[in-house]
PDB file of N, CA and C in Angstrom:
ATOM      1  N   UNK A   1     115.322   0.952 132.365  1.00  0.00           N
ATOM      2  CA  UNK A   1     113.949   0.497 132.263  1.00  0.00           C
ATOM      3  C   UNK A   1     113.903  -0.687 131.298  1.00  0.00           C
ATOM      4  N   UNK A   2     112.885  -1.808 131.507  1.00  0.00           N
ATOM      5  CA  UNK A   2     112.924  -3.001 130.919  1.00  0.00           C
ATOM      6  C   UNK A   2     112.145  -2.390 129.628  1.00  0.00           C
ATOM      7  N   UNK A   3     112.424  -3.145 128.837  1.00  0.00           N
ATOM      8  CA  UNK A   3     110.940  -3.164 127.275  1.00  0.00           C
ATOM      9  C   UNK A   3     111.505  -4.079 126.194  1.00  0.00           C
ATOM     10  N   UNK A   4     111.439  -3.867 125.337  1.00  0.00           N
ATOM     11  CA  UNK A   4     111.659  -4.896 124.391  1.00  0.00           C
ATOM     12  C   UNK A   4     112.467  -3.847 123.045  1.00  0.00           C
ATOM     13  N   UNK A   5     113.300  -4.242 122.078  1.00  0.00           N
ATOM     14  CA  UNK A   5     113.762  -3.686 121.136  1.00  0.00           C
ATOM     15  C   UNK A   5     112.285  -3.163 120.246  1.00  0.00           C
ATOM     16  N   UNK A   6     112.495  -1.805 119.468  1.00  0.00           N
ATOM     17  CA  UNK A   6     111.316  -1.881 118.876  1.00  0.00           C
ATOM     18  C   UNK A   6     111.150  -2.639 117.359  1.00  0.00           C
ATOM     19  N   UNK A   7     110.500  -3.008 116.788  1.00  0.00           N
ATOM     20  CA  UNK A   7     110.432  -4.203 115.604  1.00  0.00           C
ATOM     21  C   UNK A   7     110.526  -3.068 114.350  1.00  0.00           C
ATOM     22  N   UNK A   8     111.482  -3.510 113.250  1.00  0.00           N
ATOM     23  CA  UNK A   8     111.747  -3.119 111.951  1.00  0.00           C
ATOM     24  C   UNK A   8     110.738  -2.487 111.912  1.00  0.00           C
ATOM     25  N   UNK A   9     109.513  -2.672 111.610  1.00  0.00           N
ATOM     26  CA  UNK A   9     108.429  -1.948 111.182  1.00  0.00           C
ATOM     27  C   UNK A   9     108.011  -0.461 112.029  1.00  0.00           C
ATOM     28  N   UNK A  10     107.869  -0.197 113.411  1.00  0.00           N
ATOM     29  CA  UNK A  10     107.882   0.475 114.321  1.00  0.00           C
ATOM     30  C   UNK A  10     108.745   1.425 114.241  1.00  0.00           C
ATOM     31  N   UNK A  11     110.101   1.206 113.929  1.00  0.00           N
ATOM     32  CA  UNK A  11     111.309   1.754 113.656  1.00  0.00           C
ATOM     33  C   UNK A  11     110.997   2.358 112.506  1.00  0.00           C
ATOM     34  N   UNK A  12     111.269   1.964 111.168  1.00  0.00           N
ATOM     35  CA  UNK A  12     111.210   2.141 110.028  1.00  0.00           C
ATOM     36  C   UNK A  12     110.010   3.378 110.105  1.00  0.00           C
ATOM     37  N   UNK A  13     108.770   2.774 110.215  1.00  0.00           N
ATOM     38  CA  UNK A  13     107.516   4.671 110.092  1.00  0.00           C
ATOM     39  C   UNK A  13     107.638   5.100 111.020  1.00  0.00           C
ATOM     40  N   UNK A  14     108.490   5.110 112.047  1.00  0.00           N
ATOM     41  CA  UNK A  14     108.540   6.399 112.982  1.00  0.00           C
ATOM     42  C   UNK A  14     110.166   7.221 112.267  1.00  0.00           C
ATOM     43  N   UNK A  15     111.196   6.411 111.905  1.00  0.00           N
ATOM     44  CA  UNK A  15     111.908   7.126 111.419  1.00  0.00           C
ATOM     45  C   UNK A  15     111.330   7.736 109.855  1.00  0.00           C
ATOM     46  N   UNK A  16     110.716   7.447 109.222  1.00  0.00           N
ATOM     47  CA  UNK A  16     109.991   8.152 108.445  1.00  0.00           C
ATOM     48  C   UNK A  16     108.895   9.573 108.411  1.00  0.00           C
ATOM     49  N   UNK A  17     108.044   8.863 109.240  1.00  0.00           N
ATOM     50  CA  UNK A  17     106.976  10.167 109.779  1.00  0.00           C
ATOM     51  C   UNK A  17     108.187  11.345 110.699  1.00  0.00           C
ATOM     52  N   UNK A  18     109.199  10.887 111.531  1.00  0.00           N
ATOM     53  CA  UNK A  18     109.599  12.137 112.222  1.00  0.00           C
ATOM     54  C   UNK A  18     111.061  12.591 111.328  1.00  0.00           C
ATOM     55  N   UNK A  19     110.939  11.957 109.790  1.00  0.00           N
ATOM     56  CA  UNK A  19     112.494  13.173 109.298  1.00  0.00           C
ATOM     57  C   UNK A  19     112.638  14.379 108.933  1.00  0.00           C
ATOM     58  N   UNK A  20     111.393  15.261 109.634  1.00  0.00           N
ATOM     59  CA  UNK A  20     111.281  16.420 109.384  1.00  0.00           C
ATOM     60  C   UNK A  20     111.802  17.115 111.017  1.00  0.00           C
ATOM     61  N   UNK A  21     111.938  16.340 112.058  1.00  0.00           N
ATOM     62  CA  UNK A  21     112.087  16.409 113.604  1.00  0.00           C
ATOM     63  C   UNK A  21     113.365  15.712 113.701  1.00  0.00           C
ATOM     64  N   UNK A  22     114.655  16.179 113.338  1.00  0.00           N
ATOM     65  CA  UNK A  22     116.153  15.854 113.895  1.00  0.00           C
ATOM     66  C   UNK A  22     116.465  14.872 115.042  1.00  0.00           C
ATOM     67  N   UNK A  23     115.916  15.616 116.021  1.00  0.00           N
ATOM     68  CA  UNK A  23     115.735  15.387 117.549  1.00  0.00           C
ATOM     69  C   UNK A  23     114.740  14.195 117.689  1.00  0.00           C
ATOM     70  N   UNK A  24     113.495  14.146 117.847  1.00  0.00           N
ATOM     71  CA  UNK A  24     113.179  12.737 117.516  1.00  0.00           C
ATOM     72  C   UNK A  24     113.079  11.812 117.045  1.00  0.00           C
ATOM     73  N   UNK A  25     113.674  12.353 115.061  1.00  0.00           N
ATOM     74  CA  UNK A  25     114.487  10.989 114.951  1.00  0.00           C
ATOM     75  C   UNK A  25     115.739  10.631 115.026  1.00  0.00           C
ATOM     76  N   UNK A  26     116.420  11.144 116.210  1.00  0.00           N
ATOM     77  CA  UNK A  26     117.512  10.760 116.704  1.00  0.00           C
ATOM     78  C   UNK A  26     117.305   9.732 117.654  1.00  0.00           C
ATOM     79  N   UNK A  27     115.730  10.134 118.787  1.00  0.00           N
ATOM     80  CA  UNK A  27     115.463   9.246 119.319  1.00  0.00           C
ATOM     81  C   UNK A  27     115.217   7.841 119.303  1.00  0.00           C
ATOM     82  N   UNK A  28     114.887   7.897 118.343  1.00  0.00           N
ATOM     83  CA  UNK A  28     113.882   6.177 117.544  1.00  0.00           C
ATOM     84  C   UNK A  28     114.856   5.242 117.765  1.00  0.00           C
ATOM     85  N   UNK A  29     115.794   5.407 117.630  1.00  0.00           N
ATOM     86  CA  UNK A  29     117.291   4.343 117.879  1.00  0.00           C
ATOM     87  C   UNK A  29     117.476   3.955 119.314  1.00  0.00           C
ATOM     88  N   UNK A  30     117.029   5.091 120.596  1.00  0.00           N
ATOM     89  CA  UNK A  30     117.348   4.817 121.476  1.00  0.00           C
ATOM     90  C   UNK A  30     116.466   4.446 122.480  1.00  0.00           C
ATOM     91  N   UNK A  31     114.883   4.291 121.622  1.00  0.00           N
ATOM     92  CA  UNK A  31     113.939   3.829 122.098  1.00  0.00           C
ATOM     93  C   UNK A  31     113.404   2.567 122.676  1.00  0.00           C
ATOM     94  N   UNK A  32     112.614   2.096 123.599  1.00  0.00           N
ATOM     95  CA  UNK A  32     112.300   0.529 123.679  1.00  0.00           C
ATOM     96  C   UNK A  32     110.649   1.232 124.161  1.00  0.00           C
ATOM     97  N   UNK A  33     110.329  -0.263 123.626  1.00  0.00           N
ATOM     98  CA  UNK A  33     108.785  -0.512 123.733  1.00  0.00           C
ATOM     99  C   UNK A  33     108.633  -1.200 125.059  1.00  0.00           C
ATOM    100  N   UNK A  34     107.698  -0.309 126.050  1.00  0.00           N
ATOM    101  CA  UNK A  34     107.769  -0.986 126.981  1.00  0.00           C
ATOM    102  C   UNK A  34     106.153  -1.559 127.305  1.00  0.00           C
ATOM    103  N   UNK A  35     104.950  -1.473 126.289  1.00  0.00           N
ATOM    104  CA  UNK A  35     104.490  -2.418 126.630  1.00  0.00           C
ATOM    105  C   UNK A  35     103.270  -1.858 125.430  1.00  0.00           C
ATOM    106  N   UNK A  36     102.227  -3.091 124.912  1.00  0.00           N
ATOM    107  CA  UNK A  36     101.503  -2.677 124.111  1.00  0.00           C
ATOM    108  C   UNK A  36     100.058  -2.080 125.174  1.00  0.00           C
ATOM    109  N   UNK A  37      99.317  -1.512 124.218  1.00  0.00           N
ATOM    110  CA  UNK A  37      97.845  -0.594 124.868  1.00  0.00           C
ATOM    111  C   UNK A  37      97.093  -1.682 125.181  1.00  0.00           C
ATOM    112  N   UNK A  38      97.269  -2.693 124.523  1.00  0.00           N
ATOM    113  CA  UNK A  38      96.236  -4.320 124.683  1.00  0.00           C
ATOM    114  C   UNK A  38      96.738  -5.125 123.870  1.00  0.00           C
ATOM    115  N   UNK A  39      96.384  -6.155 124.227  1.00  0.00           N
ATOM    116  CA  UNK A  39      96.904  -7.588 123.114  1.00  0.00           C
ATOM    117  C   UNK A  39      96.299  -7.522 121.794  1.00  0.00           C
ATOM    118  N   UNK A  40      97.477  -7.889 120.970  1.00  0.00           N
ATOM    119  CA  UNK A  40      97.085  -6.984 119.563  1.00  0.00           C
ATOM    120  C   UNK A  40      97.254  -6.281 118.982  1.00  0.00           C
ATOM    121  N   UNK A  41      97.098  -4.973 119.911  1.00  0.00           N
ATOM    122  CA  UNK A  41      97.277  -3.916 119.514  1.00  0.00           C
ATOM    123  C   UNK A  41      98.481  -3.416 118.821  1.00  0.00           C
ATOM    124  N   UNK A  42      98.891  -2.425 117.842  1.00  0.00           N
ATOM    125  CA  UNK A  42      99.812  -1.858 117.049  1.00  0.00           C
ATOM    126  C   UNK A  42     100.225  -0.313 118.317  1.00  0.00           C
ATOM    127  N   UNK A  43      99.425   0.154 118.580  1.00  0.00           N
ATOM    128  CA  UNK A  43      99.742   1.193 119.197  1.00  0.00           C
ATOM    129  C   UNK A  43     100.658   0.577 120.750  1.00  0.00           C
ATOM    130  N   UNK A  44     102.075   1.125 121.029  1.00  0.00           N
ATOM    131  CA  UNK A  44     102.867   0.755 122.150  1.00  0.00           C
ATOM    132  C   UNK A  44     103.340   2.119 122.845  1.00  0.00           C
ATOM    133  N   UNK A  45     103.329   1.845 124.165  1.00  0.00           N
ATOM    134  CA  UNK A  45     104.007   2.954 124.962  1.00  0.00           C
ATOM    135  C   UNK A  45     105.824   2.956 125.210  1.00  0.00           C
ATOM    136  N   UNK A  46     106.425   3.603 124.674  1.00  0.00           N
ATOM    137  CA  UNK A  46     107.974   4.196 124.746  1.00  0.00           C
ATOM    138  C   UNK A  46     108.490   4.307 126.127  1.00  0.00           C
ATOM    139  N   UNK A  47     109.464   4.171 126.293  1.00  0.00           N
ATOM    140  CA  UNK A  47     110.697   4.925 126.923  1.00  0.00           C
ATOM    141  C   UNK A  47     111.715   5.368 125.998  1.00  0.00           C
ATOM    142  N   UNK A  48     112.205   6.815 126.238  1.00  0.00           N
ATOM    143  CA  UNK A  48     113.575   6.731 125.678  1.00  0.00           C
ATOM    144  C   UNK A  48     114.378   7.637 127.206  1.00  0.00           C
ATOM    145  N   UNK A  49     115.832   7.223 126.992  1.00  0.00           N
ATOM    146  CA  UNK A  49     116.499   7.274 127.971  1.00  0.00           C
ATOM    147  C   UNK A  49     116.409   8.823 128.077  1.00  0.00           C
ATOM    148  N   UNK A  50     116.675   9.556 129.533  1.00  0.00           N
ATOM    149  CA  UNK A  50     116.754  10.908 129.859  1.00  0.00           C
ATOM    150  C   UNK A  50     117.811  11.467 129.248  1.00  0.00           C
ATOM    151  N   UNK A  51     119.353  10.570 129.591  1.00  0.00           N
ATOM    152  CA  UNK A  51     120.223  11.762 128.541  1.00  0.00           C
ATOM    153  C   UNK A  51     119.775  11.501 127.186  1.00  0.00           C
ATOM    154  N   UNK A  52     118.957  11.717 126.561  1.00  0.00           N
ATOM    155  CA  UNK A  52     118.528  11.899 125.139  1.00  0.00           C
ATOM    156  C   UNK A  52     118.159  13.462 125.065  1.00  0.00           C
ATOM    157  N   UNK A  53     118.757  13.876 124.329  1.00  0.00           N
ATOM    158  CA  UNK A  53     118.267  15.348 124.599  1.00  0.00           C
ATOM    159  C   UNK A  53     116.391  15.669 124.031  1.00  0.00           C
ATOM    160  N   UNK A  54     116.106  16.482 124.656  1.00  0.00           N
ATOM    161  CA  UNK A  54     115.139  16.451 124.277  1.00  0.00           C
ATOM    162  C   UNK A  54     114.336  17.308 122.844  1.00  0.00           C
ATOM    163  N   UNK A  55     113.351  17.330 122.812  1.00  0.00           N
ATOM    164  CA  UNK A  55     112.643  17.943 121.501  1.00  0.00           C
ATOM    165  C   UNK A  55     111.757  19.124 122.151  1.00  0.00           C
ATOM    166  N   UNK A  56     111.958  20.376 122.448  1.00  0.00           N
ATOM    167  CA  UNK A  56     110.800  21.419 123.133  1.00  0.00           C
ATOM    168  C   UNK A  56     110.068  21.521 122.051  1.00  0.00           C
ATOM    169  N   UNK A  57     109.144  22.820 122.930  1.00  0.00           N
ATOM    170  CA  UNK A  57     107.907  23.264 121.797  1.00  0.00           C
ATOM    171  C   UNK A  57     107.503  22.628 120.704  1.00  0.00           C
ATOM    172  N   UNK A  58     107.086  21.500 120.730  1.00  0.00           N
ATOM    173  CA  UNK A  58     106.085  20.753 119.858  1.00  0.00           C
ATOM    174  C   UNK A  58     104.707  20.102 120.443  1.00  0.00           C
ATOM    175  N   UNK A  59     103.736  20.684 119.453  1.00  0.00           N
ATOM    176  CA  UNK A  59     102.574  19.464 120.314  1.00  0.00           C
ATOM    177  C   UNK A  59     102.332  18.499 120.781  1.00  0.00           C
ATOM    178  N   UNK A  60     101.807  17.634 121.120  1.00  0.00           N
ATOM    179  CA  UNK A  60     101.543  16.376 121.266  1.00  0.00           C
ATOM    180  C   UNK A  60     100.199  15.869 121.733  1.00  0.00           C
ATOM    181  N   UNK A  61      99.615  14.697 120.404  1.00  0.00           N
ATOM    182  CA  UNK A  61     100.654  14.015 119.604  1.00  0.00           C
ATOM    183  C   UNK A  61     100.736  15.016 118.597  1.00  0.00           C
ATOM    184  N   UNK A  62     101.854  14.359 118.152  1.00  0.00           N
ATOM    185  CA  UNK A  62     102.284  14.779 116.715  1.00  0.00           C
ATOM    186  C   UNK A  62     101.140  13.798 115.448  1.00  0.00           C
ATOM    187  N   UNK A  63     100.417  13.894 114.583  1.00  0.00           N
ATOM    188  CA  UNK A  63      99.844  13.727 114.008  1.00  0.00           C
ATOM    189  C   UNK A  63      99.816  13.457 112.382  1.00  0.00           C
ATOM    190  N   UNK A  64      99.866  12.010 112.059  1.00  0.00           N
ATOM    191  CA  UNK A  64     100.240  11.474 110.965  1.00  0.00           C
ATOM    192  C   UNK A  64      99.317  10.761 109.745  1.00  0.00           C
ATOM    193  N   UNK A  65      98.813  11.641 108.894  1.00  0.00           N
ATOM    194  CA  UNK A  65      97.846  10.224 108.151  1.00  0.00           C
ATOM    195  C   UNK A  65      98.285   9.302 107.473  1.00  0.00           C
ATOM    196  N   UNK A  66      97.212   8.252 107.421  1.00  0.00           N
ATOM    197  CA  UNK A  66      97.994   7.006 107.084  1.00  0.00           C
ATOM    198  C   UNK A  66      96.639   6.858 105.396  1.00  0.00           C
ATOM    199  N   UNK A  67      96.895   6.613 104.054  1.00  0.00           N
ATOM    200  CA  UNK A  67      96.102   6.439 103.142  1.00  0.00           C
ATOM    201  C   UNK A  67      96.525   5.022 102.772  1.00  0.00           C
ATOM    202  N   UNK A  68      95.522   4.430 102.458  1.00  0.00           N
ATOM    203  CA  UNK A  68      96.453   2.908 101.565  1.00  0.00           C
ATOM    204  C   UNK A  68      96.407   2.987  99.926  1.00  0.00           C
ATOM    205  N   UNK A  69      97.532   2.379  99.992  1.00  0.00           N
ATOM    206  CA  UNK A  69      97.641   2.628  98.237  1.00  0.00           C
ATOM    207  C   UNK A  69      97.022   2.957  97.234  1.00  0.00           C
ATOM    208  N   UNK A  70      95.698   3.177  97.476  1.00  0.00           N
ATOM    209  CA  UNK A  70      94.596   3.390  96.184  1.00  0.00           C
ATOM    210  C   UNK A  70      94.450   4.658  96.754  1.00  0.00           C
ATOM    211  N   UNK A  71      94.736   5.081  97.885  1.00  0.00           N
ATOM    212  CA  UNK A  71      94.504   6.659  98.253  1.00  0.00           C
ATOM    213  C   UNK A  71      93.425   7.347  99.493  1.00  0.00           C
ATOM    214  N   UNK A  72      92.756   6.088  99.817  1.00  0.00           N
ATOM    215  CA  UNK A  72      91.828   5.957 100.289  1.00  0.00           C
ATOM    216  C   UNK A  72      92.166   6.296 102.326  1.00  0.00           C
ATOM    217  N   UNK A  73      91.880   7.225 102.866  1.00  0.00           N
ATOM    218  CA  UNK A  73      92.815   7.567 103.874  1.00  0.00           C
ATOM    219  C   UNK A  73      91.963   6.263 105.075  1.00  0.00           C
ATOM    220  N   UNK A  74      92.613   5.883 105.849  1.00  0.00           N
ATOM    221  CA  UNK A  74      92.549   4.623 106.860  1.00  0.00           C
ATOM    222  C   UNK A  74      92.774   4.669 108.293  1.00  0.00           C
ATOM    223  N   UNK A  75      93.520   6.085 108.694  1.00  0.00           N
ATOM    224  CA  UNK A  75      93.797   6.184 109.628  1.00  0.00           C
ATOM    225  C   UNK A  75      95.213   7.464 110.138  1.00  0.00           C
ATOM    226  N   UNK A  76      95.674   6.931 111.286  1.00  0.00           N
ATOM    227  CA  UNK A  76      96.329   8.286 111.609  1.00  0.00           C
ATOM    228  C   UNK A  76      97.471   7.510 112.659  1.00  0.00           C
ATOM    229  N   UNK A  77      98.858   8.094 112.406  1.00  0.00           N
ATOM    230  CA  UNK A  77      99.703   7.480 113.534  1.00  0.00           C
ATOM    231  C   UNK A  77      99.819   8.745 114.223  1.00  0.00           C
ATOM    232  N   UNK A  78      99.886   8.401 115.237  1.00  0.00           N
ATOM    233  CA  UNK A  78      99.875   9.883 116.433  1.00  0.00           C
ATOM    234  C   UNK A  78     101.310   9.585 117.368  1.00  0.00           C
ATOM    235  N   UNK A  79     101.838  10.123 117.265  1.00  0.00           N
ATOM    236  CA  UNK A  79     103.119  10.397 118.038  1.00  0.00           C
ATOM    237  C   UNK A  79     103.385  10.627 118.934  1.00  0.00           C
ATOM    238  N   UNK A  80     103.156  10.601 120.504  1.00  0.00           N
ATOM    239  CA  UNK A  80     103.100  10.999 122.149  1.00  0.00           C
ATOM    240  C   UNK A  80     104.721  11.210 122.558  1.00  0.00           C
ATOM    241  N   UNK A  81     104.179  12.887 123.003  1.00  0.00           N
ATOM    242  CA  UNK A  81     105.835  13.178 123.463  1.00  0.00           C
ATOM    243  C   UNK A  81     105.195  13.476 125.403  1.00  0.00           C
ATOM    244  N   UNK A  82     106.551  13.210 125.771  1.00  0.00           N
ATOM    245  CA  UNK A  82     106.430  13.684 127.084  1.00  0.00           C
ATOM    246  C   UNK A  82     108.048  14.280 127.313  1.00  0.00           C
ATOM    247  N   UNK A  83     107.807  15.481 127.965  1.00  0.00           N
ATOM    248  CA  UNK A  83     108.827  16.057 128.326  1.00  0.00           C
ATOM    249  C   UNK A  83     109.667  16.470 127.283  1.00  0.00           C
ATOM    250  N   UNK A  84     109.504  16.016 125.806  1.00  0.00           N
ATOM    251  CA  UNK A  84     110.028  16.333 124.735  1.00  0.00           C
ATOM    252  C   UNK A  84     110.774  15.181 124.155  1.00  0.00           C
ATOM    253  N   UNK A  85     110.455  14.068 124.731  1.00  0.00           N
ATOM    254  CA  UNK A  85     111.190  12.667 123.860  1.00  0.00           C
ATOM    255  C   UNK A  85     109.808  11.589 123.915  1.00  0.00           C
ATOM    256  N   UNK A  86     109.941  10.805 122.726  1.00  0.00           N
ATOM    257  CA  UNK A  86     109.144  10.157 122.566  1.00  0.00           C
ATOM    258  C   UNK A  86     108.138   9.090 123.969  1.00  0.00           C
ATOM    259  N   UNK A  87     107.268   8.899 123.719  1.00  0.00           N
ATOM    260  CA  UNK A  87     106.648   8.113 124.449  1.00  0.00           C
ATOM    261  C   UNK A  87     105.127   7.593 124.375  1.00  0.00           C
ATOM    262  N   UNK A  88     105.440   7.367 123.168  1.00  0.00           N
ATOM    263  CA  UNK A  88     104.030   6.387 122.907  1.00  0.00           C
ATOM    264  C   UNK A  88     104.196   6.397 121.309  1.00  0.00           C
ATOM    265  N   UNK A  89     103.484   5.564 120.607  1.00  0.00           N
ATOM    266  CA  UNK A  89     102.926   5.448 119.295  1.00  0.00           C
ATOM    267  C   UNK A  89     101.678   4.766 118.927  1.00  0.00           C
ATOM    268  N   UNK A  90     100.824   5.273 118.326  1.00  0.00           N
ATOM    269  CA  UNK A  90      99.844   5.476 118.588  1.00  0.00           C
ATOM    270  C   UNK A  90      98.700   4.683 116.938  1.00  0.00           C
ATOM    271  N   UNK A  91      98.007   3.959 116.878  1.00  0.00           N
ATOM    272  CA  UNK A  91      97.638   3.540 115.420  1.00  0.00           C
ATOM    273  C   UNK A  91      96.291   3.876 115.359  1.00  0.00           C
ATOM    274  N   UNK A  92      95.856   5.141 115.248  1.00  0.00           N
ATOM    275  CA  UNK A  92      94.278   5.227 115.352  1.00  0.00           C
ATOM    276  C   UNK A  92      93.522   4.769 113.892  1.00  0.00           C
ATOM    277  N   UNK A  93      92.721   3.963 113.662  1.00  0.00           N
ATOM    278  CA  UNK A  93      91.960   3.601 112.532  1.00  0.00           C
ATOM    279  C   UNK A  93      90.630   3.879 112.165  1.00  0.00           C
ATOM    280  N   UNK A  94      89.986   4.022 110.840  1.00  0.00           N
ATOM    281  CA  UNK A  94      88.842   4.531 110.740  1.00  0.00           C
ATOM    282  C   UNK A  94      88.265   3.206 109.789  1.00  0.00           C
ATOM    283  N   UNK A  95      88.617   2.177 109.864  1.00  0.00           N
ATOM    284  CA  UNK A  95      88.510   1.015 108.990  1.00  0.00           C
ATOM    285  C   UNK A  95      87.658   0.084 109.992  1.00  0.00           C
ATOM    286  N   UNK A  96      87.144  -0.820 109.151  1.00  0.00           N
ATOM    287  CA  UNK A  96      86.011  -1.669 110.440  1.00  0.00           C
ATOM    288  C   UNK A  96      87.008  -2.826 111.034  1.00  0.00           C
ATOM    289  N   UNK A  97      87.121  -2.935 110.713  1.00  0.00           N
ATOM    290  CA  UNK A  97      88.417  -3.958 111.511  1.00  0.00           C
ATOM    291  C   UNK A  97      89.755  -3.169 112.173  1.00  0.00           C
ATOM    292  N   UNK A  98      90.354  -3.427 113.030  1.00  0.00           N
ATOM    293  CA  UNK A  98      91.843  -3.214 113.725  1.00  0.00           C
ATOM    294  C   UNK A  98      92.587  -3.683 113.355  1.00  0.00           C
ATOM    295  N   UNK A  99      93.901  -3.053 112.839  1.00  0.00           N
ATOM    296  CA  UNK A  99      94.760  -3.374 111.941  1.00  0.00           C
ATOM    297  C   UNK A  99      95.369  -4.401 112.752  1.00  0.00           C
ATOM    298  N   UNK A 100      95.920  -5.107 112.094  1.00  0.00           N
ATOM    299  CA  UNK A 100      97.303  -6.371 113.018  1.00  0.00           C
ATOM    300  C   UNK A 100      98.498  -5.668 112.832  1.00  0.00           C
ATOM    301  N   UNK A 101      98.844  -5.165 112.020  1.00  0.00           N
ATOM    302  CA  UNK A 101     100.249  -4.688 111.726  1.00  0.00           C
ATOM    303  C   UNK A 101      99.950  -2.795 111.321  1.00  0.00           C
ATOM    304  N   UNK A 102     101.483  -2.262 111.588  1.00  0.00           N
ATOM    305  CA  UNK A 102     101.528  -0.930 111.268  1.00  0.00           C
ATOM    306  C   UNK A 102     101.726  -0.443 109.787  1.00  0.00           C
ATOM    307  N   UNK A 103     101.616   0.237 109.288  1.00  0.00           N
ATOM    308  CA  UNK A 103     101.728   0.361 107.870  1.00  0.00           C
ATOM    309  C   UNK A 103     102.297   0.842 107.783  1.00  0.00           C
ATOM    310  N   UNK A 104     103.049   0.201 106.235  1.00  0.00           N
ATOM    311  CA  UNK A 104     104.070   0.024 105.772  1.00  0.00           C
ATOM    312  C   UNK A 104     104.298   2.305 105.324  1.00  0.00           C
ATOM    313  N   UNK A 105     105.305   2.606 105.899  1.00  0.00           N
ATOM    314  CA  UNK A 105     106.021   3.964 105.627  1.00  0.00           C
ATOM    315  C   UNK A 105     105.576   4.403 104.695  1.00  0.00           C
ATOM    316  N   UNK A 106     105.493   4.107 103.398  1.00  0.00           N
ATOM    317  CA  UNK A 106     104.867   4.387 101.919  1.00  0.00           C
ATOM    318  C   UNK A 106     103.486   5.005 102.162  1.00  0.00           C
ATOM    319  N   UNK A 107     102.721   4.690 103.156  1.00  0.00           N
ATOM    320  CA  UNK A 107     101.473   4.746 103.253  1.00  0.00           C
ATOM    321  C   UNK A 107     101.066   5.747 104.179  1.00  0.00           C
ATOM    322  N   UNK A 108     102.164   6.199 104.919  1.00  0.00           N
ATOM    323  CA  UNK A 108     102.280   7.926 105.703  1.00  0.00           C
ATOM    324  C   UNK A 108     102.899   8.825 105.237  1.00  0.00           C
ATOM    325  N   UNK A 109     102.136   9.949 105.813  1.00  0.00           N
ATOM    326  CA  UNK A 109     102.852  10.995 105.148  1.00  0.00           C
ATOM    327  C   UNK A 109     102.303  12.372 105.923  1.00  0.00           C
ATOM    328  N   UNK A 110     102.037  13.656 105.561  1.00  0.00           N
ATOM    329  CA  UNK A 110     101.989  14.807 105.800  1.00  0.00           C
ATOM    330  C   UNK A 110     100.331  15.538 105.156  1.00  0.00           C
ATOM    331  N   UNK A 111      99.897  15.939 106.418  1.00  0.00           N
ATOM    332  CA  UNK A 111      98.808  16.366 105.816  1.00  0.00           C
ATOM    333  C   UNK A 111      98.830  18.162 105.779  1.00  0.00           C
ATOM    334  N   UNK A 112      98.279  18.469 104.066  1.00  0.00           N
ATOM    335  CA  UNK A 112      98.396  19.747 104.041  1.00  0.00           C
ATOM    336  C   UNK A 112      96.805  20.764 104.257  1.00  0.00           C
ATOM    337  N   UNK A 113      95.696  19.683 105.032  1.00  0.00           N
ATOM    338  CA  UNK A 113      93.926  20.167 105.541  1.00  0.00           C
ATOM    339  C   UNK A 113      93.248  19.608 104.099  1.00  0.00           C
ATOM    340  N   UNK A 114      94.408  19.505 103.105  1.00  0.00           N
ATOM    341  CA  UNK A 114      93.407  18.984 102.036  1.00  0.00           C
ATOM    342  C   UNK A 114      93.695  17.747 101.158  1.00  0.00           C
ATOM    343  N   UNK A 115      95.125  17.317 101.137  1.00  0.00           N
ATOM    344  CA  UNK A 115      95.533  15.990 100.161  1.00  0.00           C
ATOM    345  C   UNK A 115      96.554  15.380 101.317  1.00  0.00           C
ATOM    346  N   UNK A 116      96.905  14.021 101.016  1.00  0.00           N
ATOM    347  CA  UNK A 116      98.374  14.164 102.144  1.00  0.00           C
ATOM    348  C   UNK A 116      99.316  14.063 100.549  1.00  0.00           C
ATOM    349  N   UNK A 117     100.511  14.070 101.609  1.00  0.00           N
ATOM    350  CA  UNK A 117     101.625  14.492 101.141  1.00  0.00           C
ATOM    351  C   UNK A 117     102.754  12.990 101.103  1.00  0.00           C
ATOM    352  N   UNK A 118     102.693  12.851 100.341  1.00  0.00           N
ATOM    353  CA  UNK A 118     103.955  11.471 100.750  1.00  0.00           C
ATOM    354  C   UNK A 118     105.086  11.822 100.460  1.00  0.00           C
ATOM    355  N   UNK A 119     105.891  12.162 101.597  1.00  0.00           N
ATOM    356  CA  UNK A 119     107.365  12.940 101.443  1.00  0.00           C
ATOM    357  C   UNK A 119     108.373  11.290 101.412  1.00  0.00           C
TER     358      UNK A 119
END
């Protein structure tokens, strides 16, 4: 399948948000972006190849908050599995503007219903 390499940044907070998931971040390496949701947009739809083994029994998405440095929460990366390997990433925002870029790893983390967690 055609797509494009995925960009340092893309790479970098998905191998971050999933190092608690072995299996999908095994995937992230073998991933390509095969096309964005709209021009602009941060959120892109995946392929990763079939022999990739897959990831069972997990939800989807997988669900990530995003706070910016003062603490202030901004949004959420959501993770889309199909069949159990990645396929989508997702930048949902609660900010009045649409982000241009994904944020920087530092700025995701783990939510415990009441603080996040920056692992």
């Amino acid at each position: 399948m055609s797509g494009r390499q995925m960009s340092v940044d893309e790479r970098t907070v998905l191998h971050h948000v999933l190092s608690d998931y072995p299996v999908l971040h095994a995937q992230v390496d073998k991933a390509k972006v095969i096309r964005p949701w709209a021009p602009g947009s941060t959120s892109v739809d995946l392929h990763v190849p079939d022999d990739s083994p897959p990831c069972d029994n997990l939800p989807s998405p997988l669900s990530f908050p995003i706070a910016d440095d003062a603490g202030t929460f901004t949004g959420w990366l959501l993770v889309w599995l199909e069949h159990g390997r990645l396929s989508a990433l997702e930048h949902a925002w609660v900010t009045d503007e649409q982000p241009t870029e994904l944020p920087p790893a530092r700025q995701t983390g783990k939510h415990d219903g009441n603080t996040l967690s920056r692992a």
